[in-house]
Structure formats: C-alpha cells, structure tokens
PDB file of N, CA and C in Angstrom:
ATOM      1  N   UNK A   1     -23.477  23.324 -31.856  1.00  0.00           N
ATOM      2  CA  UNK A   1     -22.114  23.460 -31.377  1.00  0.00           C
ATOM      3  C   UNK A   1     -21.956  24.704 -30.499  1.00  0.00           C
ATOM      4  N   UNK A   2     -22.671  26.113 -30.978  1.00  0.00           N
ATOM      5  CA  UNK A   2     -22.639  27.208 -30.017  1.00  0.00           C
ATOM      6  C   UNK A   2     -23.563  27.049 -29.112  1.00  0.00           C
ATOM      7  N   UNK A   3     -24.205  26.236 -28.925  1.00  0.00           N
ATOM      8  CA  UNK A   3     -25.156  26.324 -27.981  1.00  0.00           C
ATOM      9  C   UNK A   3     -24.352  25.454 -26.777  1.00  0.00           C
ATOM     10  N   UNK A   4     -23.853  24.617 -26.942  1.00  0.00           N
ATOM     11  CA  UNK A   4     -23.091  23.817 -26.348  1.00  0.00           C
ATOM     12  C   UNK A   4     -21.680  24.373 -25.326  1.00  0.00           C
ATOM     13  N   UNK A   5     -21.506  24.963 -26.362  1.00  0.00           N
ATOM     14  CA  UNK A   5     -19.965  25.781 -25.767  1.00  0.00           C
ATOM     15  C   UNK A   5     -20.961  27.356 -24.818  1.00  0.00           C
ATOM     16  N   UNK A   6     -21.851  27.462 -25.506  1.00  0.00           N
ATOM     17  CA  UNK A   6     -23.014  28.607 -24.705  1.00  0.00           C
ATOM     18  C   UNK A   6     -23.020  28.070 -23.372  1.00  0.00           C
ATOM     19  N   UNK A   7     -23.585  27.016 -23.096  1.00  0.00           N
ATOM     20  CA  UNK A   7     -24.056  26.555 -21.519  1.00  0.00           C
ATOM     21  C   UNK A   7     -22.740  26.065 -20.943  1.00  0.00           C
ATOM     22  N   UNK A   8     -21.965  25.377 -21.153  1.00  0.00           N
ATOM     23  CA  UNK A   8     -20.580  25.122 -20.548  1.00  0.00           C
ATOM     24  C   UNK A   8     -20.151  26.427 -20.084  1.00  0.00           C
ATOM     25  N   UNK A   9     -19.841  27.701 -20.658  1.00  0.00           N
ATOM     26  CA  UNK A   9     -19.607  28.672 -20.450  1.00  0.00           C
ATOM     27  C   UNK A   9     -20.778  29.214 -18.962  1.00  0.00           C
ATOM     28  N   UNK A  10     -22.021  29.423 -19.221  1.00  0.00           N
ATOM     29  CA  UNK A  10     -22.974  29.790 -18.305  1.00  0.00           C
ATOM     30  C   UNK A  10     -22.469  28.964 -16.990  1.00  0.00           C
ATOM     31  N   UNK A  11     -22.526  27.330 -17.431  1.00  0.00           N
ATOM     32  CA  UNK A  11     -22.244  26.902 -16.134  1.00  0.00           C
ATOM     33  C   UNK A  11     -21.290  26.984 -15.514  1.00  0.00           C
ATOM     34  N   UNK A  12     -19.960  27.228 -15.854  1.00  0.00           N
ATOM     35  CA  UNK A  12     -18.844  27.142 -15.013  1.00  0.00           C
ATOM     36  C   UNK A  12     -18.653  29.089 -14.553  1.00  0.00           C
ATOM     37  N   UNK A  13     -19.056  30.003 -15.376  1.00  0.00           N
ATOM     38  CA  UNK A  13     -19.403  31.348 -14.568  1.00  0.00           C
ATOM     39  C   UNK A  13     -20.398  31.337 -13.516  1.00  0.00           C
ATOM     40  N   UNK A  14     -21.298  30.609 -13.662  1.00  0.00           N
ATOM     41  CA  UNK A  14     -22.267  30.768 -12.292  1.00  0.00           C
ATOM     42  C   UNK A  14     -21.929  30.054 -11.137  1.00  0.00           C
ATOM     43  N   UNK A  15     -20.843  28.899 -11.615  1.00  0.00           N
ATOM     44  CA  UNK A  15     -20.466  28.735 -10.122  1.00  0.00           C
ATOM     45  C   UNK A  15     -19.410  29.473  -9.843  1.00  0.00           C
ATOM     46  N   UNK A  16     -18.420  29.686 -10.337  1.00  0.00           N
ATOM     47  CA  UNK A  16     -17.255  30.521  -9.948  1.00  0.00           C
ATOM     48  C   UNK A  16     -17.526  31.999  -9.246  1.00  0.00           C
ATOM     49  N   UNK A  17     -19.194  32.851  -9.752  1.00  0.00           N
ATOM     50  CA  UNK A  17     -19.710  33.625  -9.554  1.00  0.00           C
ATOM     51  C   UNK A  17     -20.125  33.748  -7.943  1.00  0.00           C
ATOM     52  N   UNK A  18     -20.738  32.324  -8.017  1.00  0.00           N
ATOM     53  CA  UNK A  18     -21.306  32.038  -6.746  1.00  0.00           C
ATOM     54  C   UNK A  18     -19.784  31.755  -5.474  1.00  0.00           C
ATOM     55  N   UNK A  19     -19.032  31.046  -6.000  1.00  0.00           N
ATOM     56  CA  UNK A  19     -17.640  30.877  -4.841  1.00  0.00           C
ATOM     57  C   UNK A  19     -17.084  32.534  -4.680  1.00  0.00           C
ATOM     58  N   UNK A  20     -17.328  33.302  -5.835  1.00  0.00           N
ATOM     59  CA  UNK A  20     -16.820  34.738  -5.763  1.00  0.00           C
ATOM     60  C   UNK A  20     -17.309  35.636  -4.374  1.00  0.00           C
ATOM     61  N   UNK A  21     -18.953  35.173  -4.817  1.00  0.00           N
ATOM     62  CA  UNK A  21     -19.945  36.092  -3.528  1.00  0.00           C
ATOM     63  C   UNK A  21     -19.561  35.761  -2.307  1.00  0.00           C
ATOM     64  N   UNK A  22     -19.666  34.369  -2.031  1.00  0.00           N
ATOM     65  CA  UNK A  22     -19.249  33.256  -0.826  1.00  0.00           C
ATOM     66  C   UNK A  22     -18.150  34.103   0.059  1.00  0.00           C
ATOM     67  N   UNK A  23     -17.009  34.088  -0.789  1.00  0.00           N
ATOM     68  CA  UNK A  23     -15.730  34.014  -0.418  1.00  0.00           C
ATOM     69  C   UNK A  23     -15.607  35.322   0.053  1.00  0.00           C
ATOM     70  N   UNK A  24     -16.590  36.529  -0.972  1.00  0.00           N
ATOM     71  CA  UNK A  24     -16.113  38.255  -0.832  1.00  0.00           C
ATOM     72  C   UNK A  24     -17.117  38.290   0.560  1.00  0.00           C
ATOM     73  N   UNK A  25     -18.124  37.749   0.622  1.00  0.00           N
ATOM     74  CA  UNK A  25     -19.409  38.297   1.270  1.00  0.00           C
ATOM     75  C   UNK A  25     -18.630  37.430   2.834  1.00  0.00           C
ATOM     76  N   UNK A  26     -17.715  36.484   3.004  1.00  0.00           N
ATOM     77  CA  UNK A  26     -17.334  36.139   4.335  1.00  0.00           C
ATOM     78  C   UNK A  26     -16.261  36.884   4.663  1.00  0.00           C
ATOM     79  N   UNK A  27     -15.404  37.376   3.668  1.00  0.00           N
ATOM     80  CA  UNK A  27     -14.048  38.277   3.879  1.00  0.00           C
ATOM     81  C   UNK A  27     -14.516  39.502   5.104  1.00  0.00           C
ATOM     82  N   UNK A  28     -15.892  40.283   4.000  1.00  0.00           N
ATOM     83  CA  UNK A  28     -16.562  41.730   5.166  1.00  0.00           C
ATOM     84  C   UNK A  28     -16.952  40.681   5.898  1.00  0.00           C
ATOM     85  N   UNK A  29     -17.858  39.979   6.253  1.00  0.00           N
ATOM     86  CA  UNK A  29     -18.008  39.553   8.012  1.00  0.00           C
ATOM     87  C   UNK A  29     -17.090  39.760   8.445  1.00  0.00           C
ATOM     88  N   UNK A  30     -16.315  39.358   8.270  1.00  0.00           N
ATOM     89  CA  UNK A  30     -14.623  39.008   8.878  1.00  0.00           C
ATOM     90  C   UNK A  30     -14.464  40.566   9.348  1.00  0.00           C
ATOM     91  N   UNK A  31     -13.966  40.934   8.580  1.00  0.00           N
ATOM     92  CA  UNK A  31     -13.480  42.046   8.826  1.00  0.00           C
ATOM     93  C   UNK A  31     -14.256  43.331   9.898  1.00  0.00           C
ATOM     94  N   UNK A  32     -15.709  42.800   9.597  1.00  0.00           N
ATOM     95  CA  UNK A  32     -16.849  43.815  10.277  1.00  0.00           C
ATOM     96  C   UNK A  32     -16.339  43.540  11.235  1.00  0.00           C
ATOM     97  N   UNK A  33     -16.494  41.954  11.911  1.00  0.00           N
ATOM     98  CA  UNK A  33     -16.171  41.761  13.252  1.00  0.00           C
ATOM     99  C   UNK A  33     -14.609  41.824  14.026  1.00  0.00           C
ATOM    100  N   UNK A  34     -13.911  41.910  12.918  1.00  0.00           N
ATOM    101  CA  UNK A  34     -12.435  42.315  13.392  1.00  0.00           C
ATOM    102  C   UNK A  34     -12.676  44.061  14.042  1.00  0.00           C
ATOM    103  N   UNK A  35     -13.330  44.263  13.569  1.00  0.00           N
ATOM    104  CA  UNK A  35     -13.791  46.056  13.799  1.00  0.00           C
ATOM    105  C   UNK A  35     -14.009  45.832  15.033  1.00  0.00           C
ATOM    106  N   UNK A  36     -15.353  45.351  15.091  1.00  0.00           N
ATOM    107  CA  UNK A  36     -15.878  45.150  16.471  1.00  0.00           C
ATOM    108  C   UNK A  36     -15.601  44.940  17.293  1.00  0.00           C
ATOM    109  N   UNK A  37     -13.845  44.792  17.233  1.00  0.00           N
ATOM    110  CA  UNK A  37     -13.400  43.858  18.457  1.00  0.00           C
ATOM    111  C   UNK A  37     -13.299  42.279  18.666  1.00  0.00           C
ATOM    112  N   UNK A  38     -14.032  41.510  18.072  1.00  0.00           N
ATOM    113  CA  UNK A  38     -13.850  40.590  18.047  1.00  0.00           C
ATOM    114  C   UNK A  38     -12.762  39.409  18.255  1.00  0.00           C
ATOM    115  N   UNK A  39     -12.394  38.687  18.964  1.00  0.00           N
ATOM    116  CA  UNK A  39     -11.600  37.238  19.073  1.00  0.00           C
ATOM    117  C   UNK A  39     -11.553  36.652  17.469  1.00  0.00           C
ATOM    118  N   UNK A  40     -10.694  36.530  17.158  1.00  0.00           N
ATOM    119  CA  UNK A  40      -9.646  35.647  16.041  1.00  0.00           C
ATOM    120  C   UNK A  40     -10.409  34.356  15.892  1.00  0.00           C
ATOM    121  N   UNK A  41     -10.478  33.603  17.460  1.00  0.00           N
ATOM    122  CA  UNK A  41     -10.764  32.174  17.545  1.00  0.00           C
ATOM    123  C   UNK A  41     -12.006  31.981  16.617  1.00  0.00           C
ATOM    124  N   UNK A  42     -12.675  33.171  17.015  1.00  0.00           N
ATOM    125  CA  UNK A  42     -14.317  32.741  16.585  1.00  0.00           C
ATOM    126  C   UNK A  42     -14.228  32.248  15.387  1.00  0.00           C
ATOM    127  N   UNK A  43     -13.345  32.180  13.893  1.00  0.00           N
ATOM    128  CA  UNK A  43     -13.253  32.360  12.727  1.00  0.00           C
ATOM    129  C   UNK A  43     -12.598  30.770  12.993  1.00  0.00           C
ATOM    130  N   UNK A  44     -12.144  30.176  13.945  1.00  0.00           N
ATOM    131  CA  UNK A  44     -11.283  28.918  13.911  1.00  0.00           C
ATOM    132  C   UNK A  44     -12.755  27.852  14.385  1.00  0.00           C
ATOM    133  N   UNK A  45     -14.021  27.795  14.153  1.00  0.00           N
ATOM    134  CA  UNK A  45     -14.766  27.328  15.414  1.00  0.00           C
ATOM    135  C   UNK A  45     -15.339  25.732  14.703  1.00  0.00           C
ATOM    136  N   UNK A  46     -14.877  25.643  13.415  1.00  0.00           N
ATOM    137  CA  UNK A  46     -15.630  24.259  12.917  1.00  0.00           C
ATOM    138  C   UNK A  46     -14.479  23.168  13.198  1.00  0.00           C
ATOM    139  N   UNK A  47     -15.087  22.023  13.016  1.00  0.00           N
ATOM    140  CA  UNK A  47     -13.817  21.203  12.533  1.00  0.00           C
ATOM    141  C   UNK A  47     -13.472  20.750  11.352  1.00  0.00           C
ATOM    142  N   UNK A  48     -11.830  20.959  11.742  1.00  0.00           N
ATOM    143  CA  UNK A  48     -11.058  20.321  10.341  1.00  0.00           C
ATOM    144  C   UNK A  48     -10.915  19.241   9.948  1.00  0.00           C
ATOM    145  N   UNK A  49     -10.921  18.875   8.637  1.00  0.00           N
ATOM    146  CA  UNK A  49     -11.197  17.606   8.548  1.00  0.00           C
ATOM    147  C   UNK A  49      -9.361  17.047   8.250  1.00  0.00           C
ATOM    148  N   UNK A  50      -9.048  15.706   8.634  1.00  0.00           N
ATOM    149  CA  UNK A  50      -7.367  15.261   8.764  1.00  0.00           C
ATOM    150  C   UNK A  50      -7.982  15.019   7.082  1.00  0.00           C
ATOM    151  N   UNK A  51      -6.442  14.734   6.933  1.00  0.00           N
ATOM    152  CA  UNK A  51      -6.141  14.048   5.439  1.00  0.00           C
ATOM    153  C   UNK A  51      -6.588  12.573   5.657  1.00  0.00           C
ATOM    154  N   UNK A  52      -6.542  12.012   6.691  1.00  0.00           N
ATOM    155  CA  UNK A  52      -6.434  10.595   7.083  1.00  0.00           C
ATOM    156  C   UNK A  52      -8.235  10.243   6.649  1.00  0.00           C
ATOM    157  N   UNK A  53      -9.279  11.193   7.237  1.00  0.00           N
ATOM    158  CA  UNK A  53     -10.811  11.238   7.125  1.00  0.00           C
ATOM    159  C   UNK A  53     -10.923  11.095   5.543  1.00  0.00           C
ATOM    160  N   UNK A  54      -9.933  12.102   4.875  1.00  0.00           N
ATOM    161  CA  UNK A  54     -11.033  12.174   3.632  1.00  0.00           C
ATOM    162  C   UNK A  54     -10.429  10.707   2.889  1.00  0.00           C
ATOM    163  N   UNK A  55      -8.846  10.208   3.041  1.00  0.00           N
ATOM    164  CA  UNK A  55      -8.654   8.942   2.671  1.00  0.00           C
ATOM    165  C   UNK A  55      -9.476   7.529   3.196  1.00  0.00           C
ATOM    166  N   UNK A  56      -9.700   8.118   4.169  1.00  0.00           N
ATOM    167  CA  UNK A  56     -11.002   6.927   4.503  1.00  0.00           C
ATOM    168  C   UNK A  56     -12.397   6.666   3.590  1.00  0.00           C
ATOM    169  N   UNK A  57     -12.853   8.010   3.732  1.00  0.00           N
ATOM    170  CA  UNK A  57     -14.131   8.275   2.906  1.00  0.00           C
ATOM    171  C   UNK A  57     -13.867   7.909   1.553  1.00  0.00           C
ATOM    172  N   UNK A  58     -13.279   8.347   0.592  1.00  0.00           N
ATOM    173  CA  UNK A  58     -13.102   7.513  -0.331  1.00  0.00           C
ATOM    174  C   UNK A  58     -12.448   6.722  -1.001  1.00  0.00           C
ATOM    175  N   UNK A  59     -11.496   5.778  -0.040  1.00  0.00           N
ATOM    176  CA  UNK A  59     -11.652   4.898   0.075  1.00  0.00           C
ATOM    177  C   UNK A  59     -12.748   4.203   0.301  1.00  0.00           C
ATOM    178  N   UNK A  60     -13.871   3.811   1.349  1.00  0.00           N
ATOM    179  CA  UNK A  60     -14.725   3.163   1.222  1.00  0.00           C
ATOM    180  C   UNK A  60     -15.982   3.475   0.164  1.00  0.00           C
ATOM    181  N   UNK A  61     -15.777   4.569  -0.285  1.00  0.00           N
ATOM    182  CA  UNK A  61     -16.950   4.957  -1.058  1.00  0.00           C
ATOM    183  C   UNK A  61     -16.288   3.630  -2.335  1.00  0.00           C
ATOM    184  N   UNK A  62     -15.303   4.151  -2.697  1.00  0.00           N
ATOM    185  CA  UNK A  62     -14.728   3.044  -4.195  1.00  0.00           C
ATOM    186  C   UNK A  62     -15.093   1.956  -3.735  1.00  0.00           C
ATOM    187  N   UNK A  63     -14.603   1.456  -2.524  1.00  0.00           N
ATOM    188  CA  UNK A  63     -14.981  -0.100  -1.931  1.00  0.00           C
ATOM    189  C   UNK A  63     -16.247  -0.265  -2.480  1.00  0.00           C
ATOM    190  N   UNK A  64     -17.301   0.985  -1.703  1.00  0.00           N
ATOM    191  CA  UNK A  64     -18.914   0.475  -2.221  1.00  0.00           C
ATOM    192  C   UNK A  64     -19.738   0.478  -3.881  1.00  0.00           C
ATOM    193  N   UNK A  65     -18.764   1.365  -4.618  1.00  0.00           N
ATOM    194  CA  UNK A  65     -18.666   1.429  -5.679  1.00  0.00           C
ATOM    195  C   UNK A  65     -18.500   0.063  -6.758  1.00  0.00           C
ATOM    196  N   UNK A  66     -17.007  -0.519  -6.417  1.00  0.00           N
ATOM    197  CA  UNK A  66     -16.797  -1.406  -6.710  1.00  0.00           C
ATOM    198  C   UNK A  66     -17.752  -2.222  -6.658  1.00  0.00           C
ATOM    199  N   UNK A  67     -18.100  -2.899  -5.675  1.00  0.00           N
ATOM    200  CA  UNK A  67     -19.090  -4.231  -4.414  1.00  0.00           C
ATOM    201  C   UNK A  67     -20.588  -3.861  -5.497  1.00  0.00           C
ATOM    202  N   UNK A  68     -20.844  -2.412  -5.429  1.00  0.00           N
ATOM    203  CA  UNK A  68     -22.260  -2.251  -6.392  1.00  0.00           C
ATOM    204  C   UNK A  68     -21.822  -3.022  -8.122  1.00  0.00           C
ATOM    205  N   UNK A  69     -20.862  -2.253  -8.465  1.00  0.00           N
ATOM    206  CA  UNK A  69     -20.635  -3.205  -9.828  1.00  0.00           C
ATOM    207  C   UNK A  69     -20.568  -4.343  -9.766  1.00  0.00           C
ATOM    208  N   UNK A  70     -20.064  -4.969  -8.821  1.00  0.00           N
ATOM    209  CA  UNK A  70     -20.147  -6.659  -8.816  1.00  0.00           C
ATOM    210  C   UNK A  70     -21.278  -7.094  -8.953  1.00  0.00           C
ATOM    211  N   UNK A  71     -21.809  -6.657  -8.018  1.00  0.00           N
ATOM    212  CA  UNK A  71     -23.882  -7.294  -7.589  1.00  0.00           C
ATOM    213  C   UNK A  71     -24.269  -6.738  -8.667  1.00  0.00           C
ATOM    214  N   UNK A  72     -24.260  -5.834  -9.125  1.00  0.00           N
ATOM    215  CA  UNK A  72     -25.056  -5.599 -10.225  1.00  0.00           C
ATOM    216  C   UNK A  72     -25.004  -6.545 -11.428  1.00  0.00           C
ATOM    217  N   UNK A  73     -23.692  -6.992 -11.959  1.00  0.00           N
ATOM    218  CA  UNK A  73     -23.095  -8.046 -12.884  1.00  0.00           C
ATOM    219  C   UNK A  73     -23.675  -9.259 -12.704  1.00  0.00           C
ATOM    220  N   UNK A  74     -23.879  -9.567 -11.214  1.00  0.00           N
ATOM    221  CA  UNK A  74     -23.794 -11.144 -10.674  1.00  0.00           C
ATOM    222  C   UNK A  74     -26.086 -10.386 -11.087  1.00  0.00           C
ATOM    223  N   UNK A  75     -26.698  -9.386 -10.964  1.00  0.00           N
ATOM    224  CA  UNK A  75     -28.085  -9.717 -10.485  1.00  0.00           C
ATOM    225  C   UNK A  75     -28.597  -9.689 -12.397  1.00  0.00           C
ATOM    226  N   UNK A  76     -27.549  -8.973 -13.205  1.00  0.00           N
ATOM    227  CA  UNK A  76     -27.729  -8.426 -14.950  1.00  0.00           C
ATOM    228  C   UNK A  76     -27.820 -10.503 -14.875  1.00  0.00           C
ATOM    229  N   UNK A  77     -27.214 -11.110 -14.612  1.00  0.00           N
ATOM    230  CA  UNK A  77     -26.654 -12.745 -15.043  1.00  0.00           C
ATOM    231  C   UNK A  77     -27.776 -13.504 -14.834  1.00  0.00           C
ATOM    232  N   UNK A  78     -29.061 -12.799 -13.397  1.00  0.00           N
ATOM    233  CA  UNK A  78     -29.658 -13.491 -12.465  1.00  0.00           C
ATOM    234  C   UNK A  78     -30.843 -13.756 -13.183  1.00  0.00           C
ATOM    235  N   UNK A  79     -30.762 -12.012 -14.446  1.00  0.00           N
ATOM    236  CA  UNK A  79     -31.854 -12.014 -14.751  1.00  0.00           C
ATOM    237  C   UNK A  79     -32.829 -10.853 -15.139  1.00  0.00           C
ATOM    238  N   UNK A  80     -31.909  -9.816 -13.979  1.00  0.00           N
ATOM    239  CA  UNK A  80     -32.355  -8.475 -14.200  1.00  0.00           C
ATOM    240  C   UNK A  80     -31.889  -7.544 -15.140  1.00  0.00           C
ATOM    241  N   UNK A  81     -33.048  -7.159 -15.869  1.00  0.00           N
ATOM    242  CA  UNK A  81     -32.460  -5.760 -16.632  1.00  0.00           C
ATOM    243  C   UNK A  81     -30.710  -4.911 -16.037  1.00  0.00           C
ATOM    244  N   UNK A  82     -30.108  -4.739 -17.063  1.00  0.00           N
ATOM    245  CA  UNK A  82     -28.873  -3.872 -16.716  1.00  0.00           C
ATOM    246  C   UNK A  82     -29.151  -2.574 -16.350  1.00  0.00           C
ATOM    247  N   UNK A  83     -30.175  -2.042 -16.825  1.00  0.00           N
ATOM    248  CA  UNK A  83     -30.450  -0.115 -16.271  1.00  0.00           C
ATOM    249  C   UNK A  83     -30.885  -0.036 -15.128  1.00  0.00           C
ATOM    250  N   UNK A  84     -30.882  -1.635 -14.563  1.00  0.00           N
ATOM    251  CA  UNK A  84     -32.271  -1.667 -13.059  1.00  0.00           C
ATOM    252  C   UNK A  84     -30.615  -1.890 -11.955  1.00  0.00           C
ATOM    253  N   UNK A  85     -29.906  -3.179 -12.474  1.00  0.00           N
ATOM    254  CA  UNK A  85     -29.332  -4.113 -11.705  1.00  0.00           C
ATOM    255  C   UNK A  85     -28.248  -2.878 -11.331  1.00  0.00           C
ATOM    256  N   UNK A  86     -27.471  -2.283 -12.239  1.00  0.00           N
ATOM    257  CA  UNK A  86     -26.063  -1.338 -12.343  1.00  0.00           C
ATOM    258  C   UNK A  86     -26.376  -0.290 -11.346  1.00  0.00           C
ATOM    259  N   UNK A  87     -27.149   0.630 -11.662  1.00  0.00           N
ATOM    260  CA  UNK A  87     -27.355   1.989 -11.032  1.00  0.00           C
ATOM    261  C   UNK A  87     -28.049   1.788  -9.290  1.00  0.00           C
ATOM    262  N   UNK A  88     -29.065   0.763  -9.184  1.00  0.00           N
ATOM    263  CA  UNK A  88     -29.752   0.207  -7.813  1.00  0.00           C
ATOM    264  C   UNK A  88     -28.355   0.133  -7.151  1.00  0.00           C
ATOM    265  N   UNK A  89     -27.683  -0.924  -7.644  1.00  0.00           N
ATOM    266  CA  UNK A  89     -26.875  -1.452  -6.444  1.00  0.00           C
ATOM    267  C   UNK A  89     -25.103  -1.063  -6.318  1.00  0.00           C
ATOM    268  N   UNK A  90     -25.198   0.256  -7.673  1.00  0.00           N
ATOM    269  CA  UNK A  90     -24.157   0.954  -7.192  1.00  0.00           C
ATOM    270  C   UNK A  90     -24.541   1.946  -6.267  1.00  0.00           C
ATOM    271  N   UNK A  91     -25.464   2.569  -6.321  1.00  0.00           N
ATOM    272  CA  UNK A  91     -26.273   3.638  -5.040  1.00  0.00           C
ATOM    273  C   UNK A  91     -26.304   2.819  -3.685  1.00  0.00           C
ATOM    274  N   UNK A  92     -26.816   2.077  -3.643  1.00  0.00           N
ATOM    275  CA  UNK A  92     -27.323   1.336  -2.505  1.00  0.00           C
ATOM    276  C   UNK A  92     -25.656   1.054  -1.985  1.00  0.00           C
ATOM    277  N   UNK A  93     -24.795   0.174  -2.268  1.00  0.00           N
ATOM    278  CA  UNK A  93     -23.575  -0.130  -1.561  1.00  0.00           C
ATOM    279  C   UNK A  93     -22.489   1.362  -1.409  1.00  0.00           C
ATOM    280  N   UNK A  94     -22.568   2.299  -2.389  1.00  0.00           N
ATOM    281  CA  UNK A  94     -21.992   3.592  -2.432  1.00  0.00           C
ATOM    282  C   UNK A  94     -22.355   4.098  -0.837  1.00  0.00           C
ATOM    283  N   UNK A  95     -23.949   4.088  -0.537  1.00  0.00           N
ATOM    284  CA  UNK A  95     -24.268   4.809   0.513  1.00  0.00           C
ATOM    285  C   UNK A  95     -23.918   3.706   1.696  1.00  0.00           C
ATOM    286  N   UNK A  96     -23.743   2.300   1.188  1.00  0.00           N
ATOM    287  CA  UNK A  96     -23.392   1.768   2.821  1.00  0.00           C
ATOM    288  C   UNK A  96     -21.970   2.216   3.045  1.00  0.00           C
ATOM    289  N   UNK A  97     -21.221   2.253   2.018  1.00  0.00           N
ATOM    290  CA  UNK A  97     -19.912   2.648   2.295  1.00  0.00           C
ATOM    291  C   UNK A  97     -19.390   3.822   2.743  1.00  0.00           C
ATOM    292  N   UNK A  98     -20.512   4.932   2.463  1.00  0.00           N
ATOM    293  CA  UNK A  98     -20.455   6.948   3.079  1.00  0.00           C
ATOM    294  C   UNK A  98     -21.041   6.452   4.050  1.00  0.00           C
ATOM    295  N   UNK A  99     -22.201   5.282   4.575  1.00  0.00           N
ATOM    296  CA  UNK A  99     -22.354   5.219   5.691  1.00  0.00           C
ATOM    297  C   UNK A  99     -21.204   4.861   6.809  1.00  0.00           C
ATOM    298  N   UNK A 100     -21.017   3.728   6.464  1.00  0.00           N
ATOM    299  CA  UNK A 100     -20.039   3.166   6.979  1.00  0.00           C
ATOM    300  C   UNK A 100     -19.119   3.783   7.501  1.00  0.00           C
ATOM    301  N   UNK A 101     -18.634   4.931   6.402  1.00  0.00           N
ATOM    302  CA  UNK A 101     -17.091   6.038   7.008  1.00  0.00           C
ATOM    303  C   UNK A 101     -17.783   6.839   8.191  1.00  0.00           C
ATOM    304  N   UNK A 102     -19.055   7.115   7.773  1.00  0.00           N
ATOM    305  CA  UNK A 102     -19.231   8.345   8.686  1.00  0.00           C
ATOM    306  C   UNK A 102     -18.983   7.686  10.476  1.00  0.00           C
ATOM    307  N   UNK A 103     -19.526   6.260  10.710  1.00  0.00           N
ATOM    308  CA  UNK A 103     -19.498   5.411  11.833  1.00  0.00           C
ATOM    309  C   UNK A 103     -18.042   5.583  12.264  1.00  0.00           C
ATOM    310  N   UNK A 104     -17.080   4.879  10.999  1.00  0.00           N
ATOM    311  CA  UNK A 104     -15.493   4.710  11.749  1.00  0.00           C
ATOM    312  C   UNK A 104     -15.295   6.109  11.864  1.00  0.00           C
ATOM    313  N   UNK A 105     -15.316   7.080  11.234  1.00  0.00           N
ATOM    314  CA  UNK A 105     -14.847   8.464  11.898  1.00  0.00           C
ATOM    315  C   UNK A 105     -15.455   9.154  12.906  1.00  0.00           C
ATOM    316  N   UNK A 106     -16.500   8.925  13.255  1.00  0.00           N
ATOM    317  CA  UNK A 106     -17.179   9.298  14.655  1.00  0.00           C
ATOM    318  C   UNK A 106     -16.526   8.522  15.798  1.00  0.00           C
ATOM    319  N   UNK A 107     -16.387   6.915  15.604  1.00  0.00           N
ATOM    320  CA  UNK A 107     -15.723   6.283  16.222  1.00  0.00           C
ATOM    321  C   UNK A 107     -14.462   7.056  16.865  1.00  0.00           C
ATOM    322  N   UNK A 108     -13.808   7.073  15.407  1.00  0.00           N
ATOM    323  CA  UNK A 108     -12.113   7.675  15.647  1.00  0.00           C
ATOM    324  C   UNK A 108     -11.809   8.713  16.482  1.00  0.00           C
ATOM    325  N   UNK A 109     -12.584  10.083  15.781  1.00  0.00           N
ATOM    326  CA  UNK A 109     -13.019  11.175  16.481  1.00  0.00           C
ATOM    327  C   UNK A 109     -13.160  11.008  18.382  1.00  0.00           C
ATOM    328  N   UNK A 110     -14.282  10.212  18.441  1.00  0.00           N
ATOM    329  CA  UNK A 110     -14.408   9.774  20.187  1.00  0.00           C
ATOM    330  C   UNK A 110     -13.374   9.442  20.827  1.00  0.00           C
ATOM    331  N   UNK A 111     -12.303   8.378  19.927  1.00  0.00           N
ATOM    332  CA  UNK A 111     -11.561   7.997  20.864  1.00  0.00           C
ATOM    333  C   UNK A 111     -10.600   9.008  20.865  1.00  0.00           C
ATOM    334  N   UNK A 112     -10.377   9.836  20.124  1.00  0.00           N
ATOM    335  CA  UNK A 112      -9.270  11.292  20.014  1.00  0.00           C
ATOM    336  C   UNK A 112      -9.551  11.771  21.342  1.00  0.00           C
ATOM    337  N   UNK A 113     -10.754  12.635  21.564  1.00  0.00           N
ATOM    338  CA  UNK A 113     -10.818  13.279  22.739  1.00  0.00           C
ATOM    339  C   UNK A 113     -11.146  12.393  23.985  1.00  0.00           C
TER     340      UNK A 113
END
C-alpha cells in the first residue's frame, strides 16, 4: 500500500518538476533576450493551434477508436484470439484516424493562406 502511494507520489513530482524547469528555464531565455534587445515577435514564431484543429483530431481519433473496436469484435467472432484482434486493430485504425486529421488540417491550413 506504501509503496504504491510511494511511486504515484514520485511520479506526479517528476513531472511537475520537469514542467517547473521547462517553464523557469524559458522565462530567463526570455528575459536574457529581452535584455539584449530583442523583438517581442520572436517569442510569437510557432503556430497556434485553432480550437477547431484539436476538435478535429479527436474527433477522428474516437472515430478510429471506435471502427478498431468494431473490427476487432467482428475478427474475436472470425476466430481470432481477443488480446490479438482488440489492441491490433484499435492501434492500426487510431493511427489512420491521427493520420487522416493530420491530411484535412494541412489541407485546411493551405487553403487559409
């Protein structure tokens, strides 16, 4: 039981530890280069992602999610082991579906600019 509540503890400090460093260790860049003179923009330079992208993404991820539980049900019926049929072809349709988004949002993206 303490060992349990031991590593839960370890794990959620080492990441919070790690977002701590992240977050302190980009603040001084920041600031070094605010020293330096530096442009504002430079700190604006990735892209943002819309609300609309990440409702896409999972959305289709569940789509592929779903579609894997089906096939998996319909291949457990066909014949195949359940530890083979479930996990194969929820991975496999999961990634056509992160595939899939990444296509329509590149798409989308293009036609923006």
């Amino acid at each position: 039981m303490a060992g349990e509540i031991l590593i839960t503890l370890i794990v959620f400090s080492s990441f919070f530890g790690i977002i701590y460093v992240f977050l302190s260790t980009r603040n001084k860049e920041r600031l070094a280069l605010i020293e330096k003179g530096a442009d504002a923009k430079l700190f604006n330079s990735g892209k943002k992602f819309s609300f609309g992208e990440v409702v896409l993404n999972l959305a289709l991820l569940a789509i592929g999610i779903g579609t894997g539980v089906l096939i998996g049900g319909v291949l457990e019926k066909v014949g195949l082991e359940s530890n083979v049929a479930f996990p194969s072809s929820i991975f496999i349709f999961a990634g056509i579906g992160l595939a899939s988004s990444f296509f329509i949002n590149r798409n989308l993206s293009k036609k923006e600019d």
